[in-house]
Protein backbone atom coordinates (compact mmCIF):
# COMPACT_ATOMS: atom_id res chain seq x y z
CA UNK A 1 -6.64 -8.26 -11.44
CA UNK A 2 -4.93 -4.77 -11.53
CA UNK A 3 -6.03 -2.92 -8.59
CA UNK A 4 -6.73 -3.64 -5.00
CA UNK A 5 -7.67 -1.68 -1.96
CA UNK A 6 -7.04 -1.61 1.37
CA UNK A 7 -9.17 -0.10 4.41
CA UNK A 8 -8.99 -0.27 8.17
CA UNK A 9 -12.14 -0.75 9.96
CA UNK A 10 -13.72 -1.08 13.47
CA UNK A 11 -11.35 0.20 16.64
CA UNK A 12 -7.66 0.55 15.80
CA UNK A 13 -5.09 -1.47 16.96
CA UNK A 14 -2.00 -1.34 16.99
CA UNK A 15 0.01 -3.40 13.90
CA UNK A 16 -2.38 -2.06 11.53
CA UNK A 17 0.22 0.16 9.92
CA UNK A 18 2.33 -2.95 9.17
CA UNK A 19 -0.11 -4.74 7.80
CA UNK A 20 -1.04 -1.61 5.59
CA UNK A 21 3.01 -1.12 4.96
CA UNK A 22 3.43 -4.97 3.32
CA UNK A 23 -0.13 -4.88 1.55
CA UNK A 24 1.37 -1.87 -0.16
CA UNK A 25 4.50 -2.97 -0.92
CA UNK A 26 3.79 -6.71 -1.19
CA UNK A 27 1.00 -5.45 -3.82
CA UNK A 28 3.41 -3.48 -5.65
CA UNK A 29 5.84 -6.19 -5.90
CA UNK A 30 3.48 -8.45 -7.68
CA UNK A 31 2.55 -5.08 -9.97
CA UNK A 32 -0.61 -4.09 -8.49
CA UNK A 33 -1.70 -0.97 -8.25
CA UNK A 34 -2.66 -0.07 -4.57
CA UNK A 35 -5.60 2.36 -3.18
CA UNK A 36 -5.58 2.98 -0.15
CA UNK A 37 -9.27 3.88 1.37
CA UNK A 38 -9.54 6.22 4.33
CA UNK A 39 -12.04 5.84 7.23
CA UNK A 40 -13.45 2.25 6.56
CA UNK A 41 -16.59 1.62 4.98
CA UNK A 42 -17.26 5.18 5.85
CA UNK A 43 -14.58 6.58 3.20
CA UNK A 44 -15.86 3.82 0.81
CA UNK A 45 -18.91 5.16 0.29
CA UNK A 46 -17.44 8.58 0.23
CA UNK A 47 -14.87 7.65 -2.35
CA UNK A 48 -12.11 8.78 0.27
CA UNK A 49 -9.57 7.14 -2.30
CA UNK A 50 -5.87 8.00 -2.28
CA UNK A 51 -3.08 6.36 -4.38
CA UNK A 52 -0.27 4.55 -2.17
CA UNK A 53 3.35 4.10 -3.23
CA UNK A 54 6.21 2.70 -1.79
CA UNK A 55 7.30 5.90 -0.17
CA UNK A 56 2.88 6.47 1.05
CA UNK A 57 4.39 3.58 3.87
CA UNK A 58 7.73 4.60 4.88
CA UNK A 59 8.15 5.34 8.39
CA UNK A 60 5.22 3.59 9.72
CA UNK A 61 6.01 0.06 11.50
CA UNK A 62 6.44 1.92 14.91
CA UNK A 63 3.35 3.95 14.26
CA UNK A 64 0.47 2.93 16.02
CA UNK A 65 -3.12 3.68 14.83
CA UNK A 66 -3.83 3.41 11.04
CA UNK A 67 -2.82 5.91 8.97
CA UNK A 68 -5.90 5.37 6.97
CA UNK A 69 -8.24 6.29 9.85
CA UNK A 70 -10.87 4.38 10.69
CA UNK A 71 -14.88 4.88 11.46
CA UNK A 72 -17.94 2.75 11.68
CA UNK A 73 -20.91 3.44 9.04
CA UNK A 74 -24.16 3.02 10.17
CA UNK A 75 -25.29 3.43 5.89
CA UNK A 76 -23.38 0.28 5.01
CA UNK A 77 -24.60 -2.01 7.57
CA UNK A 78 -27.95 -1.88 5.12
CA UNK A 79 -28.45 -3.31 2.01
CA UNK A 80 -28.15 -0.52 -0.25
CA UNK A 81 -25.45 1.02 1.27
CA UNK A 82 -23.36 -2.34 0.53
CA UNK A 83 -24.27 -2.21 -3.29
CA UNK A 84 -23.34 1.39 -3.28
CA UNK A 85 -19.92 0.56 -2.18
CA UNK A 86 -19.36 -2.35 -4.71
CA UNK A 87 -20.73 0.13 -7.55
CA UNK A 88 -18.49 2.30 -6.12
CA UNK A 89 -15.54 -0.06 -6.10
CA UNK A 90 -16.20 -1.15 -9.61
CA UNK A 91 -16.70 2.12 -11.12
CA UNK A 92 -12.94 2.95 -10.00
CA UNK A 93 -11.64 -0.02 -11.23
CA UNK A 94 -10.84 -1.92 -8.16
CA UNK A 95 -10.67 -5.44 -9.06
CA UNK A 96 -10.20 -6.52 -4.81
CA UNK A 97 -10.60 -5.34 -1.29
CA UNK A 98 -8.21 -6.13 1.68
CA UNK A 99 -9.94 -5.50 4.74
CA UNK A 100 -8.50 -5.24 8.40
CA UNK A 101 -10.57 -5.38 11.46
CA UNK A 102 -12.73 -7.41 13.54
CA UNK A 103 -15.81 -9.67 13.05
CA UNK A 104 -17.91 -6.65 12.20
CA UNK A 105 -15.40 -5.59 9.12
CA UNK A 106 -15.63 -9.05 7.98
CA UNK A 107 -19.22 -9.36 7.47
CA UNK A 108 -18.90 -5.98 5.42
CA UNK A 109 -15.87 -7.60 3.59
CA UNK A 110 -17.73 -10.91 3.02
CA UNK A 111 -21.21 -9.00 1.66
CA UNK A 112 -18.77 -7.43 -0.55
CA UNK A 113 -17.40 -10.18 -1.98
CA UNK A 114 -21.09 -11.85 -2.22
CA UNK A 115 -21.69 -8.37 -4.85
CA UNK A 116 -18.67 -9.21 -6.88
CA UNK A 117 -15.50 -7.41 -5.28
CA UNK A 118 -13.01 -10.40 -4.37
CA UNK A 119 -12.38 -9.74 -0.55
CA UNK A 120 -9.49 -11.07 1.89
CA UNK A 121 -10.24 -10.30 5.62
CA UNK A 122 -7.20 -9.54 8.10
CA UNK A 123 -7.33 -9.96 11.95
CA UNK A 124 -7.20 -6.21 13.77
CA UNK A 125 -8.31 -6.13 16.75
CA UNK A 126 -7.02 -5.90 19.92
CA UNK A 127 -9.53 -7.89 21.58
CA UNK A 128 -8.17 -11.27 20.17
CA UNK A 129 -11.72 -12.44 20.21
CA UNK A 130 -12.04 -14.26 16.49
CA UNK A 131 -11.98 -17.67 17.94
CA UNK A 132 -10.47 -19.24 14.27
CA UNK A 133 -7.08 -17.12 15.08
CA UNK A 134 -4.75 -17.84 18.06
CA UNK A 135 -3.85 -13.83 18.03
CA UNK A 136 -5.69 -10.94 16.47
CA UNK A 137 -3.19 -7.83 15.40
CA UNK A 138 -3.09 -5.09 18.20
CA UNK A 139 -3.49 -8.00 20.78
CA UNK A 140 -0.28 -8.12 22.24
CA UNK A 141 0.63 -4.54 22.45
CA UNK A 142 -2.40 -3.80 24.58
CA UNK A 143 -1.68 -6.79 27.21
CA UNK A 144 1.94 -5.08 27.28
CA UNK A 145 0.21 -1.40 28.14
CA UNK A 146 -1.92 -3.03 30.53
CA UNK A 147 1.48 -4.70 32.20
CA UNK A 148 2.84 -1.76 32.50
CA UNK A 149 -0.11 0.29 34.13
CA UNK A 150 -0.98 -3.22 36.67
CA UNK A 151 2.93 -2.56 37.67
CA UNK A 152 2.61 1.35 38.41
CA UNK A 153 -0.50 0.77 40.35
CA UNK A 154 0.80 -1.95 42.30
CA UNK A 155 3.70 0.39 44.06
CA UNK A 156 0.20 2.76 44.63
CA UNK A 157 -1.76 -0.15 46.53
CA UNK A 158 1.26 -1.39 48.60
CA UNK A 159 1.84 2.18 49.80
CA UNK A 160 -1.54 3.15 51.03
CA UNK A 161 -3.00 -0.99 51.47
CA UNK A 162 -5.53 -0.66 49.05
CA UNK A 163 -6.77 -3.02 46.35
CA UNK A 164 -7.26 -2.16 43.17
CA UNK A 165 -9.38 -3.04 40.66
CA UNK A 166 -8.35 -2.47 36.83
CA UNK A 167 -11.08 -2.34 34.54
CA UNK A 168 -9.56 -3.69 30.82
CA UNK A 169 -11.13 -3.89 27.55
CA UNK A 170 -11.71 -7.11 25.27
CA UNK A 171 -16.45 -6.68 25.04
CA UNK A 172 -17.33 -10.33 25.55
CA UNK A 173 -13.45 -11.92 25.38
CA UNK A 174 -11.49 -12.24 28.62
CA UNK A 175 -8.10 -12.73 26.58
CA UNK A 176 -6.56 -9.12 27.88
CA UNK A 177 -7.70 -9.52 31.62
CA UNK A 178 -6.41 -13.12 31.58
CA UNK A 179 -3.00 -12.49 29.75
CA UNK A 180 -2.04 -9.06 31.43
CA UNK A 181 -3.42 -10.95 34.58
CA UNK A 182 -0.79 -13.73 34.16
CA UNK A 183 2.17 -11.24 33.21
CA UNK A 184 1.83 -8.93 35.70
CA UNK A 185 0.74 -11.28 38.66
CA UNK A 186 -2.78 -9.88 39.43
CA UNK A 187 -4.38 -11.45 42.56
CA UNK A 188 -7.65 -12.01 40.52
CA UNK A 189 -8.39 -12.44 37.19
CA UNK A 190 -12.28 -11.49 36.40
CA UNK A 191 -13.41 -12.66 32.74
CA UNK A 192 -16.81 -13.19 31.29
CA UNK A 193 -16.40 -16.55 30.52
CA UNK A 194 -16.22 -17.51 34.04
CA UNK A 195 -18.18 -16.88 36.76
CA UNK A 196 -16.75 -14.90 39.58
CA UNK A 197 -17.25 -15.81 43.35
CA UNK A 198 -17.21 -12.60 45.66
CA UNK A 199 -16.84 -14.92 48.77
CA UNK A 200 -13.95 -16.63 47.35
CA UNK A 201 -11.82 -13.16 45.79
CA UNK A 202 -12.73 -12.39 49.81
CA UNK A 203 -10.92 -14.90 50.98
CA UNK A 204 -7.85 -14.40 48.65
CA UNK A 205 -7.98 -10.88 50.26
CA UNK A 206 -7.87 -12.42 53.57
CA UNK A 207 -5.42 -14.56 53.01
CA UNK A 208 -2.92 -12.14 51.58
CA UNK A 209 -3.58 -10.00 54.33
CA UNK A 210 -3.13 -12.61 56.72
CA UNK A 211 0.87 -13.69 54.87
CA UNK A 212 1.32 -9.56 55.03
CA UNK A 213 0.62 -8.59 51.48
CA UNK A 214 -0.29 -4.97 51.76
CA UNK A 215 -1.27 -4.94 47.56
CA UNK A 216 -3.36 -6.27 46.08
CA UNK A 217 -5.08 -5.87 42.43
CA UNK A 218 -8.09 -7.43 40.47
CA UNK A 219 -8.06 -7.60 36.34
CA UNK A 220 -11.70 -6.90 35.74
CA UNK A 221 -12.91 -7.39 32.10
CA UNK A 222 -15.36 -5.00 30.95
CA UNK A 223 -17.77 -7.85 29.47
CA UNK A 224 -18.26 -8.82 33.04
CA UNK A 225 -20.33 -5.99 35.19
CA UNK A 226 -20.40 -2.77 36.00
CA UNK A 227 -17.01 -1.69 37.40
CA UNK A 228 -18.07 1.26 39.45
CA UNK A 229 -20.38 -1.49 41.16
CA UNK A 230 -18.25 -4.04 41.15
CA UNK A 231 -15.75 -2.26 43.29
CA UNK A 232 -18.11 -1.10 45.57
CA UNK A 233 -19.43 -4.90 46.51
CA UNK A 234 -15.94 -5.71 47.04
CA UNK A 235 -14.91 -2.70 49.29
CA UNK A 236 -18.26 -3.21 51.50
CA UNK A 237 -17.83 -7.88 51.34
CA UNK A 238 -13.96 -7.22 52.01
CA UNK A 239 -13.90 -4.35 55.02
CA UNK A 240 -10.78 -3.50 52.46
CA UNK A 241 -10.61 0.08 51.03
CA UNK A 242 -10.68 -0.18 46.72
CA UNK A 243 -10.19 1.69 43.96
CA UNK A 244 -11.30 1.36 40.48
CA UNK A 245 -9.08 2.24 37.93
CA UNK A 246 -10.26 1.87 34.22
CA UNK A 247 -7.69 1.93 31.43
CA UNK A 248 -9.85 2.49 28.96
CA UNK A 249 -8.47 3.39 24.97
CA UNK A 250 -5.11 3.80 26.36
CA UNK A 251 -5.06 0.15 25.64
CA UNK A 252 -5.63 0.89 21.30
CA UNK A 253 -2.70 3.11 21.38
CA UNK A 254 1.00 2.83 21.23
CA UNK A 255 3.90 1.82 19.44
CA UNK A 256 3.43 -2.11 18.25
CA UNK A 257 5.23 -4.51 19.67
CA UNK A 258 7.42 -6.82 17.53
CA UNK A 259 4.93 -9.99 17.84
CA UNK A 260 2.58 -7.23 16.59
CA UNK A 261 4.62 -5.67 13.57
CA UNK A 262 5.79 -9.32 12.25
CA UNK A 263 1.93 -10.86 12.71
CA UNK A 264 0.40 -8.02 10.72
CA UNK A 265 3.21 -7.82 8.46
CA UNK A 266 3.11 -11.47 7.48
CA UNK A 267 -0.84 -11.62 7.41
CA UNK A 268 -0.68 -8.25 5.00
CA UNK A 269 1.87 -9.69 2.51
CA UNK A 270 0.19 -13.09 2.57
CA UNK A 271 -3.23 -11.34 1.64
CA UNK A 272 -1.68 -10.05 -1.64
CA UNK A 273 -0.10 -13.20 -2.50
CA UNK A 274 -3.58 -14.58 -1.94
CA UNK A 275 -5.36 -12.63 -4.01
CA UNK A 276 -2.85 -12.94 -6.83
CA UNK A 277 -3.48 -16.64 -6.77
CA UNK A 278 -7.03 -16.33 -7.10
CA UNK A 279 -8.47 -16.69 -3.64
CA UNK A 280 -11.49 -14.33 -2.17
CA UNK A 281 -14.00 -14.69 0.76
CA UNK A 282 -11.59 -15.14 3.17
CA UNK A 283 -9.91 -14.77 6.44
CA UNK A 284 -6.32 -14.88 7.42
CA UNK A 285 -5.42 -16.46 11.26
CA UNK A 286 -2.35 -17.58 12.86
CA UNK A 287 -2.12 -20.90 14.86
CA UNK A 288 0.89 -22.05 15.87
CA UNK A 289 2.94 -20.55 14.51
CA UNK A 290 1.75 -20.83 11.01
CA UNK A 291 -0.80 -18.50 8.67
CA UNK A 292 -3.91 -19.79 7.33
CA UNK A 293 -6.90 -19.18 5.66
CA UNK A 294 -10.48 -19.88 5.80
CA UNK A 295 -13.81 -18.66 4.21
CA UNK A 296 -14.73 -15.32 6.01
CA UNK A 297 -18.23 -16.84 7.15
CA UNK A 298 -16.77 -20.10 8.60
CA UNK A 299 -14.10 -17.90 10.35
CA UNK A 300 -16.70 -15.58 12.20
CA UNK A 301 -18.51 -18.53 13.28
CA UNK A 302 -16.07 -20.39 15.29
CA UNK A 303 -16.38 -19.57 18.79
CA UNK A 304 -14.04 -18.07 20.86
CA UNK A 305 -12.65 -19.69 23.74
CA UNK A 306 -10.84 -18.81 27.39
CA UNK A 307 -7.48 -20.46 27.56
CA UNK A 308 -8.74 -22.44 30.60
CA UNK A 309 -4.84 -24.08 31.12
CA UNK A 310 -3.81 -20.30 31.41
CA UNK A 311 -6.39 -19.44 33.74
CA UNK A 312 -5.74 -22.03 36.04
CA UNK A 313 -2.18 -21.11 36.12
CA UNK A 314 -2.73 -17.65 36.59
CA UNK A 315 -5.05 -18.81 39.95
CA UNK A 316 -2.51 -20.72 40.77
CA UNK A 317 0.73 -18.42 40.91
CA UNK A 318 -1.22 -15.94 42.43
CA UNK A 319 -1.51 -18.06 45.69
């Protein structure tokens, strides 16, 4: 093996520039040569190749975004597009691929590796919803940025005695609602994995009021239901005025924050050293506090789970 790649796929999230940063210089170290591929799969089958030295990652840990770019391809999701990018790979001579980015990236890195191109798969997303992994890369930066908005709105809903209810991302995982929940001492936390009780967030409400709490704000996941709606049933069940405030892709964006520049710096240098010692078809996770690996397909298809201990907590401390 003499040349590996590395692409960023899916949303961004913020760490993905470390984890870019130690492939590089990890790979170089162990006398690789390193290609960098811009805009995923996307740039793959476009050939969107550029050579990365030491200096191609200097200045980047505090960067957030990818400085590779990312995009989703709709061509290799089929069959042919997929041998396209192998032939692709193979015709420029590179031996491996280092992907980062959620379950969708890893079923392109794992078809890849199934047509001959020795894969490793790295955790970016900043859903944290890869249920082998404790933490996905970008994770902890965007329950930080959703902190920090939950504690600006809350001076906002104790002025004027509104609720609030902050729409966060994460699809189908309730990680960021629950987490940022917890931190910032939401009222409510709203995730998919649980089902939510209008009568009962009423009577939180209620109670609050009742103890003279003039704030008071709901972390809604967006895997759960519509928000606009959502808000509206709460307003009309409470007799409480609410608005709806939706974070939205502020949440991908940012500087990294240091659990977020060691994770994907450690995952990144790991992958090299991985490769190098033969290893392909796989994912890289964290538990504990401790990397591991397993084969890409296993790693998709462990399900993800709510921290039910923290969710309990967090409906307890907000009492």
């Amino acid at each position: 093996m003499k040349k590996i790649a590395v692409l960023t796929s899916g949303g961004d999230a913020p760490g993905m520039n470390a984890a870019i940063r130690a492939v590089v210089r990890m790979g170089i170290h162990e006398g690789f040569e390193v290609v960098g591929i811009n805009r995923g799969y996307e740039g793959l089958l476009e050939s969107d190749f550029v050579a990365l030295k030491r200096s191609s990652v200097s200045d980047i840990l505090q960067r957030g975004g990818t400085i590779l770019k990312t995009a989703r391809s709709k061509e290799f999701l089929e069959q042919a597009g997929q041998e396209r990018a192998a032939q692709i790979l193979q015709a420029n001579g590179i031996d491996a691929l280092i992907v980062i980015g959620g379950d969708g990236s890893f079923k392109g890195a794992k078809r890849l590796n199934d047509l001959g191109i020795a894969t490793i798969g790295i955790p970016g997303t900043i859903d944290n919803d890869l249920g082998y992994t404790d933490y996905t890369i970008g994770f902890y930066t965007a329950i930080e940025t959703v902190m920090e908005a939950v504690s600006k709105l809350r001076d906002t809903s104790s002025s004027h005695g509104r609720m609030f209810v902050v729409e966060v991302m994460g699809r189908n995982c309730g990680d960021i609602a629950l987490y940022a929940g917890l931190i910032s001492g939401a009222e409510n936390v709203i995730v998919p994995e649980v089902d939510y009780d209008m009568q009962a967030i009423c009577h939180t409400i209620q109670a609050g009021q009742e103890k003279g709490k003039s704030h008071h704000i709901i972390l809604l996941s967006e895997g759960v239901t519509d928000a606009n709606e959502f808000t509206k049933e709460l307003e009309e069940t409470s007799g409480t005025p609410a608005r709806l405030a939706v974070i939205g892709h502020l949440q991908r964006g940012g500087s990294p924050t240091a659990f977020d520049r060691l994770l994907g710096t450690r995952m990144g240098a790991w992958a090299v050293e991985l490769l190098k010692d033969g290893k392909s078809g796989v994912a890289i996770g964290i538990r504990g506090n401790t990397l591991h690996y397993m084969e890409i397909d296993d790693a998709i298809a462990v399900r993800d789970r709510l921290n039910m201990d923290l969710y309990e907590l967090a409906d307890i401390l907000a009492q």
